[in-house]
C-alpha atoms as a PDB file:
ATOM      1  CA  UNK A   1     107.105  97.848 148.131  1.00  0.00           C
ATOM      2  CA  UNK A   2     105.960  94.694 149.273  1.00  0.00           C
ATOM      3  CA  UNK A   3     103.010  96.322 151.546  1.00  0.00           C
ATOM      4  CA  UNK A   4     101.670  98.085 148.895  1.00  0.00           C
ATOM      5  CA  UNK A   5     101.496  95.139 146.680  1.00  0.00           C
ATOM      6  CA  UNK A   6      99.785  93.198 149.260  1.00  0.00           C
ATOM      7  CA  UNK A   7      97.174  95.821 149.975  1.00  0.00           C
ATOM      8  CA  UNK A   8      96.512  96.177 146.092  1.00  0.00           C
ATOM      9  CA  UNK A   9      96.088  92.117 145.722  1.00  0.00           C
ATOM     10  CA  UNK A  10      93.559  92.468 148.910  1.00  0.00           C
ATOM     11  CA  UNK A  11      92.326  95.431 146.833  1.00  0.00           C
ATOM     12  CA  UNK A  12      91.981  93.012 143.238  1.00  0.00           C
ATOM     13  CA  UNK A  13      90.996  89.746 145.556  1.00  0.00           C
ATOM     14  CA  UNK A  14      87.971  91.765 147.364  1.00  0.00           C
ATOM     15  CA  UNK A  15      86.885  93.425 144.333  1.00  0.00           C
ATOM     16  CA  UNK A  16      86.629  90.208 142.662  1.00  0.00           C
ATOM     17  CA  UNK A  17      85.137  88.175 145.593  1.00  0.00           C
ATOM     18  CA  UNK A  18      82.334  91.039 146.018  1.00  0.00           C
ATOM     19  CA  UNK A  19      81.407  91.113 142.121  1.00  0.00           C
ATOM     20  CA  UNK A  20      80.791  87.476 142.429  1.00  0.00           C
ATOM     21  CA  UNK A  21      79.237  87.424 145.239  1.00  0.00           C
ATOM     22  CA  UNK A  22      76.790  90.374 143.638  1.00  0.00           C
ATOM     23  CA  UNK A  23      75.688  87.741 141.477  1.00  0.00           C
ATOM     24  CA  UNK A  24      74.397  84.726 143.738  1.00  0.00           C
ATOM     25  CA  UNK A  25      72.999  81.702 142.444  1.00  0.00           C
ATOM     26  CA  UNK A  26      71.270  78.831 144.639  1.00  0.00           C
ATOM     27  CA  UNK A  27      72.415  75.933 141.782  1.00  0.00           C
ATOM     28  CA  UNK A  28      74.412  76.784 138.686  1.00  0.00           C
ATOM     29  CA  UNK A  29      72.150  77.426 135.561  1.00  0.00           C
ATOM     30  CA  UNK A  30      73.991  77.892 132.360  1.00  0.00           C
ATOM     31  CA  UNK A  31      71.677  80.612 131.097  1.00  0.00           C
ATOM     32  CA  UNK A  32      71.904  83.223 134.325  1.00  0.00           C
ATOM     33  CA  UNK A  33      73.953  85.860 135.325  1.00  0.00           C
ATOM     34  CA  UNK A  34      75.320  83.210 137.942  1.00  0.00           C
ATOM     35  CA  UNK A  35      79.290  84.053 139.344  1.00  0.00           C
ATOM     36  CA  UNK A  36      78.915  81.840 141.897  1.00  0.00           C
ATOM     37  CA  UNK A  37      76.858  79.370 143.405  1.00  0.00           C
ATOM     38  CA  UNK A  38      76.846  76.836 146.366  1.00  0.00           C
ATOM     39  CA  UNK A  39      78.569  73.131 145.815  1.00  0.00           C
ATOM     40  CA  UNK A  40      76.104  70.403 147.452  1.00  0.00           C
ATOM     41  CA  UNK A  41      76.607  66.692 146.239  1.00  0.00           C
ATOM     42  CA  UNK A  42      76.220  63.685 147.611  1.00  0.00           C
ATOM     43  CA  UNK A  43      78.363  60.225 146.434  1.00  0.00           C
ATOM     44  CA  UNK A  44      77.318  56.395 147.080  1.00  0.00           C
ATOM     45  CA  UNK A  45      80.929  54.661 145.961  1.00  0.00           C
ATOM     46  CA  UNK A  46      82.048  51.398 145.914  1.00  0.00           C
ATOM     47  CA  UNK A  47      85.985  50.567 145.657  1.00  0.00           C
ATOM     48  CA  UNK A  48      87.303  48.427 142.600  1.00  0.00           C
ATOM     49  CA  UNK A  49      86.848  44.758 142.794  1.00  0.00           C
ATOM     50  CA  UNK A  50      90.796  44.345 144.256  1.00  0.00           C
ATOM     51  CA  UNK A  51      92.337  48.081 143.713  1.00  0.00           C
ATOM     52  CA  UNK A  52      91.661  48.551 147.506  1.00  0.00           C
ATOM     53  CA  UNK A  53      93.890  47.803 149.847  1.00  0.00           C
ATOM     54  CA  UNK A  54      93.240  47.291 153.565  1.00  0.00           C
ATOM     55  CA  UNK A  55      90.974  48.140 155.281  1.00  0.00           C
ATOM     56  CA  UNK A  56      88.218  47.327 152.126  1.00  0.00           C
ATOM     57  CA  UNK A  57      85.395  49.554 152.066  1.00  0.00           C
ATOM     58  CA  UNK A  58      82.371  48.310 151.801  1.00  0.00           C
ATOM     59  CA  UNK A  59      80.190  51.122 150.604  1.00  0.00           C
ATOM     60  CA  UNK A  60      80.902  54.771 150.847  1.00  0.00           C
ATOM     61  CA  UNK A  61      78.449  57.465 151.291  1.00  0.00           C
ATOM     62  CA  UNK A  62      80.381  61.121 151.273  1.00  0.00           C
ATOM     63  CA  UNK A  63      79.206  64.866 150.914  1.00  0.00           C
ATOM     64  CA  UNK A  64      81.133  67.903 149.228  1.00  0.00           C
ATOM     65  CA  UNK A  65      79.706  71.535 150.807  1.00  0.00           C
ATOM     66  CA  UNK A  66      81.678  75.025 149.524  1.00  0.00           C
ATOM     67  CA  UNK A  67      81.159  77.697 146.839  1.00  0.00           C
ATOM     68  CA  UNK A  68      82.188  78.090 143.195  1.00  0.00           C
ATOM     69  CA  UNK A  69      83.608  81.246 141.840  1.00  0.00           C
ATOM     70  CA  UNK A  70      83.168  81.572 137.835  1.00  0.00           C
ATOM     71  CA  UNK A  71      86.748  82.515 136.649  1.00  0.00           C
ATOM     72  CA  UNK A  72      84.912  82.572 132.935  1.00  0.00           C
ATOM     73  CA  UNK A  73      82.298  81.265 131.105  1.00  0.00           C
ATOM     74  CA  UNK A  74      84.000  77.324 130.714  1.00  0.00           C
ATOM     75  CA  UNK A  75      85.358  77.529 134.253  1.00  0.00           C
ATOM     76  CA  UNK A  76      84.418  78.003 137.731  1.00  0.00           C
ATOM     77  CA  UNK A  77      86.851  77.446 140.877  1.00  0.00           C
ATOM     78  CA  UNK A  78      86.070  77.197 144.640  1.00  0.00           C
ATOM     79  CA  UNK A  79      86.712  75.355 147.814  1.00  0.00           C
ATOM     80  CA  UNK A  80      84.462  72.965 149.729  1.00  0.00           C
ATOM     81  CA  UNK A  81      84.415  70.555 152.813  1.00  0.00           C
ATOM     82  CA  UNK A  82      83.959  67.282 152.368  1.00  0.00           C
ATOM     83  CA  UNK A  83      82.370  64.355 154.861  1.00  0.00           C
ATOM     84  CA  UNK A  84      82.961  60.674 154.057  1.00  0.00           C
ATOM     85  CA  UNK A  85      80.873  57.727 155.731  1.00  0.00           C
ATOM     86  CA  UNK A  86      81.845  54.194 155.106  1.00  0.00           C
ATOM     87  CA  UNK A  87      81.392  50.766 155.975  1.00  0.00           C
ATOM     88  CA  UNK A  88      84.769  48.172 157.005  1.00  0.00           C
ATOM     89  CA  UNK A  89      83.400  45.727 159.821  1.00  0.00           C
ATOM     90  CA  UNK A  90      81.772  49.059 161.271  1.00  0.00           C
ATOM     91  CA  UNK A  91      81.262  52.681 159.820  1.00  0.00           C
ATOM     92  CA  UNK A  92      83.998  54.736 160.190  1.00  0.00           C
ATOM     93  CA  UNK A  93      84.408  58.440 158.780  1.00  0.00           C
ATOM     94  CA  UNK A  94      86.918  60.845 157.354  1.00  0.00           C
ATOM     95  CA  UNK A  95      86.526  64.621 156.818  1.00  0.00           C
ATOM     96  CA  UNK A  96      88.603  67.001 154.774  1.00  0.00           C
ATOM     97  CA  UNK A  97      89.522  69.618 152.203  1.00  0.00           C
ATOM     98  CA  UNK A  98      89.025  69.658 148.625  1.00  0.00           C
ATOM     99  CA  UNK A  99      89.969  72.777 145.714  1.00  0.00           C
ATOM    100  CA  UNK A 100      87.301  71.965 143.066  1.00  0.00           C
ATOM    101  CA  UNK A 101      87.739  73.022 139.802  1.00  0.00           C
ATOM    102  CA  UNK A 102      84.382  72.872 137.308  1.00  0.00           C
ATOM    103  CA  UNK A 103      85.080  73.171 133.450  1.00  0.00           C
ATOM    104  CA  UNK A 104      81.932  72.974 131.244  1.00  0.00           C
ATOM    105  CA  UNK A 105      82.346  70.618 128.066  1.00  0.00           C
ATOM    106  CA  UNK A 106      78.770  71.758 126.935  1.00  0.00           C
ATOM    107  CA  UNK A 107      75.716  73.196 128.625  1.00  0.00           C
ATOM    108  CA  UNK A 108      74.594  70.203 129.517  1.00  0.00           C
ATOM    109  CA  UNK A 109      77.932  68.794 130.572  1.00  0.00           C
ATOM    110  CA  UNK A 110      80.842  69.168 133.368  1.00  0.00           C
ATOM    111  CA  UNK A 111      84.178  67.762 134.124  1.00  0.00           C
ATOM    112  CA  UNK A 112      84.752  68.434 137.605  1.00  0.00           C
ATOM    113  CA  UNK A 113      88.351  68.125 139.236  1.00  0.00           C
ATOM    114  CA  UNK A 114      88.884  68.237 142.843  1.00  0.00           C
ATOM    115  CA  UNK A 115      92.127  67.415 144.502  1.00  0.00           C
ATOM    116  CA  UNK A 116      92.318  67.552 148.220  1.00  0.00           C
ATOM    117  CA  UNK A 117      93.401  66.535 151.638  1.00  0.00           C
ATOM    118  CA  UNK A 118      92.112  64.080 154.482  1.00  0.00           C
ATOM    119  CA  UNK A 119      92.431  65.765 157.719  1.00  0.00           C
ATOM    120  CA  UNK A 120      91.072  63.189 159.862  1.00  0.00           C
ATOM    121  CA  UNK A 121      90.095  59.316 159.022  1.00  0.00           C
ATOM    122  CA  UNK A 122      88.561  57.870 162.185  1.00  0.00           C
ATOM    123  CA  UNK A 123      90.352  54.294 162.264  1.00  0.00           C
ATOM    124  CA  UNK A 124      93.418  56.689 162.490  1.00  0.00           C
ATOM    125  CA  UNK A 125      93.510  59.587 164.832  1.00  0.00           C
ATOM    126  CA  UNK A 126      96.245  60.403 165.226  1.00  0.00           C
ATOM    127  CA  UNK A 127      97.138  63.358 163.161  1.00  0.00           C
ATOM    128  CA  UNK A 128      96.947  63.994 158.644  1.00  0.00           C
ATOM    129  CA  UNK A 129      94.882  61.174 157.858  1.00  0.00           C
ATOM    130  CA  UNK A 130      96.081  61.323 153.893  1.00  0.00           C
ATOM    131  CA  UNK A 131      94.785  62.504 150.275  1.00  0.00           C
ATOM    132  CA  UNK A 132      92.114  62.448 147.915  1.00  0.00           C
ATOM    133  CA  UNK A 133      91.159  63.625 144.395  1.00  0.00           C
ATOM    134  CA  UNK A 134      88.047  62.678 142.427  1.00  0.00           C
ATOM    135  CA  UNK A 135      86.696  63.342 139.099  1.00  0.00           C
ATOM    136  CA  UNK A 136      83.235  63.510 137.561  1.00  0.00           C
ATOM    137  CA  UNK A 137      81.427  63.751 135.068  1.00  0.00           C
ATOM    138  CA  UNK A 138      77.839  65.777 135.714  1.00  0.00           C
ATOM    139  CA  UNK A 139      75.208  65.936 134.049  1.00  0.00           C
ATOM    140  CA  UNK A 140      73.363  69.317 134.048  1.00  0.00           C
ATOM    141  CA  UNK A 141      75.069  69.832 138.046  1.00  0.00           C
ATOM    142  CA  UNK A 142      71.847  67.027 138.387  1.00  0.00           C
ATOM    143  CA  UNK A 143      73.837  63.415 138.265  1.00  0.00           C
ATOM    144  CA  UNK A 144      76.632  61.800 137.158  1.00  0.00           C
ATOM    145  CA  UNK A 145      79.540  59.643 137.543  1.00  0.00           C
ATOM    146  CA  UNK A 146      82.140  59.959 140.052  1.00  0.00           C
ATOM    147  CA  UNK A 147      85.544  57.708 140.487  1.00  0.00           C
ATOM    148  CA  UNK A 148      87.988  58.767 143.801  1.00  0.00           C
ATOM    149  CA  UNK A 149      91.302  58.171 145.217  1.00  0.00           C
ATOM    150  CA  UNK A 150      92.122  58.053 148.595  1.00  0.00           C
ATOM    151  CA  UNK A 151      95.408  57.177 149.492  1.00  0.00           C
ATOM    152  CA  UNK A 152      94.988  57.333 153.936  1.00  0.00           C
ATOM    153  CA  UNK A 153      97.425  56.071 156.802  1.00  0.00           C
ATOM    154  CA  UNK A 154      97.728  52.808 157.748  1.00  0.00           C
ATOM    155  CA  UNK A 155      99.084  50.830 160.783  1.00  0.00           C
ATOM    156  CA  UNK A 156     101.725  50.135 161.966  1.00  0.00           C
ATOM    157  CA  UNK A 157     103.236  52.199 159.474  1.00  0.00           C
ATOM    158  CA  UNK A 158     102.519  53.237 154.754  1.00  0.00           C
ATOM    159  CA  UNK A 159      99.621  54.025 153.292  1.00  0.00           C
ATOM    160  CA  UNK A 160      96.729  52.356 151.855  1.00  0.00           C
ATOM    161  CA  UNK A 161      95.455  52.930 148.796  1.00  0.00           C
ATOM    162  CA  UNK A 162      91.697  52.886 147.810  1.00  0.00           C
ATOM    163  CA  UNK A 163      90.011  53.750 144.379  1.00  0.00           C
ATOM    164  CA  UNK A 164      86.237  54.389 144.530  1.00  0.00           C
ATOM    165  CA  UNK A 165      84.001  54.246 141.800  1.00  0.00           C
ATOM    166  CA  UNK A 166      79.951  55.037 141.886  1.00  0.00           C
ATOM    167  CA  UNK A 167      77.083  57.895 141.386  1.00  0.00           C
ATOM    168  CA  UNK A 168      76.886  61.952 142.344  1.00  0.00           C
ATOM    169  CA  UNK A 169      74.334  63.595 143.032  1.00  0.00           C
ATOM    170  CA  UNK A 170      74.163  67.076 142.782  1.00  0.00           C
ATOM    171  CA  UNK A 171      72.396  70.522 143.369  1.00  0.00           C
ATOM    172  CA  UNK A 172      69.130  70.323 145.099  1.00  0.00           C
ATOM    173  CA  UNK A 173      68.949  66.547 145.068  1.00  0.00           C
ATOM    174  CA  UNK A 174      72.437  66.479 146.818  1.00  0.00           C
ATOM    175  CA  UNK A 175      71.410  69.083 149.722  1.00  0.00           C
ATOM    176  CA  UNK A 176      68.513  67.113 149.961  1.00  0.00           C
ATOM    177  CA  UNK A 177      70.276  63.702 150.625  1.00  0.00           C
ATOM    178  CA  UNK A 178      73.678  65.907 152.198  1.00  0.00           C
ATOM    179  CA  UNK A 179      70.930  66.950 154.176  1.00  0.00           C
ATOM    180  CA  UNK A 180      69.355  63.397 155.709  1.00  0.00           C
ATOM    181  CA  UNK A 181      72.401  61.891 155.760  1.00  0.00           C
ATOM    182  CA  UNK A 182      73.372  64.613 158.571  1.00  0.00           C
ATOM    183  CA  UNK A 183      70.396  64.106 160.144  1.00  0.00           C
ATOM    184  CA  UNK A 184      70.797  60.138 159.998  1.00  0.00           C
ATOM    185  CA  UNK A 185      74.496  60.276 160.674  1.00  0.00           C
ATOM    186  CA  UNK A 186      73.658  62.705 164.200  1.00  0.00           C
ATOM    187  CA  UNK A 187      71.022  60.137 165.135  1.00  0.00           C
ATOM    188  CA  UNK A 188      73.558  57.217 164.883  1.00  0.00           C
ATOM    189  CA  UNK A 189      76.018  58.660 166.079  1.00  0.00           C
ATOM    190  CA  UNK A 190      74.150  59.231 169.337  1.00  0.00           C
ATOM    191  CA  UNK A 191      72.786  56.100 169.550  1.00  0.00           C
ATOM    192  CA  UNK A 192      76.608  54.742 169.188  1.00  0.00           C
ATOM    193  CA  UNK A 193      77.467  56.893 172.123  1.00  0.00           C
ATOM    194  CA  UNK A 194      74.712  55.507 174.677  1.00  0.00           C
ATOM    195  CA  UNK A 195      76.025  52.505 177.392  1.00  0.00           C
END
């Protein structure tokens, strides 16, 4: 019983995944035939005046790659991978994993949810760094407004807490600047590594 179930969810999951996948778009645009289309934004955040705790971040500049799924026409759903840089007496970084969830207010408009998980923060290696969930409000998948929360492993021991505020970017202006921040980021990081 329970193997045939399984093989007829892989059956429904595949069938779906492929049908979506039949329809490809390279940025969402509310009048195609779109199912799904590529996530690329880029964030420049600041915390709160006083809602961080410590370490206070400076500036953050982070990047959300993955793919969105259109469940129906006022919804879409999809994973992505998300890179944070950020500035405390030094850049540090954090990478991780975030479900998004995209519901369309108008065709102009989105609320985007996406709750998450910080695998690694680099002031703390050793292990789950935390979690994370933003929200945002886009713009034509162009530019909008973005506010985070990042609660990530302290030492010697807790959590801290930091709430971000600041600007998205998103579809081809966010791979563009997703893009030369990677390029930027390599170059630095390099640099960082030479004696």
């Amino acid at each position: 019983m329970t193997r045939k179930f399984l093989t007829a969810l892989a059956i429904l999951i595949f069938m779906q995944f492929t049908s979506a996948v039949a329809q490809v778009c390279w940025r969402y645009e509310h009048d195609a035939a779109c199912t799904s289309y590529p996530i690329t934004d880029f964030t420049l955040t600041t915390p709160f005046p006083g809602a961080a705790g410590l370490p206070e971040r400076h500036v953050d500049f982070a990047t959300n790659l993955g793919w969105l799924f259109e469940t129906n026409e006022r919804v879409a759903l999809g994973p992505a991978f998300f890179f944070s840089a950020y500035l405390n007496g030094g850049w540090h970084s954090q990478w991780g994993l975030h479900g998004r969830g995209r519901f369309y207010l108008t065709e102009k408009w989105q609320l985007q949810i996406s709750p998450g998980v910080i695998v690694r923060d680099s002031p703390y290696p050793d292990g789950f760094a935390g979690y994370s969930v933003a929200v945002d409000v886009m713009h034509k998948d162009w530019v909008g407004f973005t506010a985070r929360l990042d609660v990530v492993k302290s030492y010697p021991e807790g959590h801290d807490t930091v709430f971000l505020f600041g600007l998205k970017a998103g579809s081809y202006i966010g791979m563009g600047m997703s893009g030369a921040g990677a390029v930027v980021g390599g170059i630095a990081y390099i640099v960082s590594q030479i004696d």
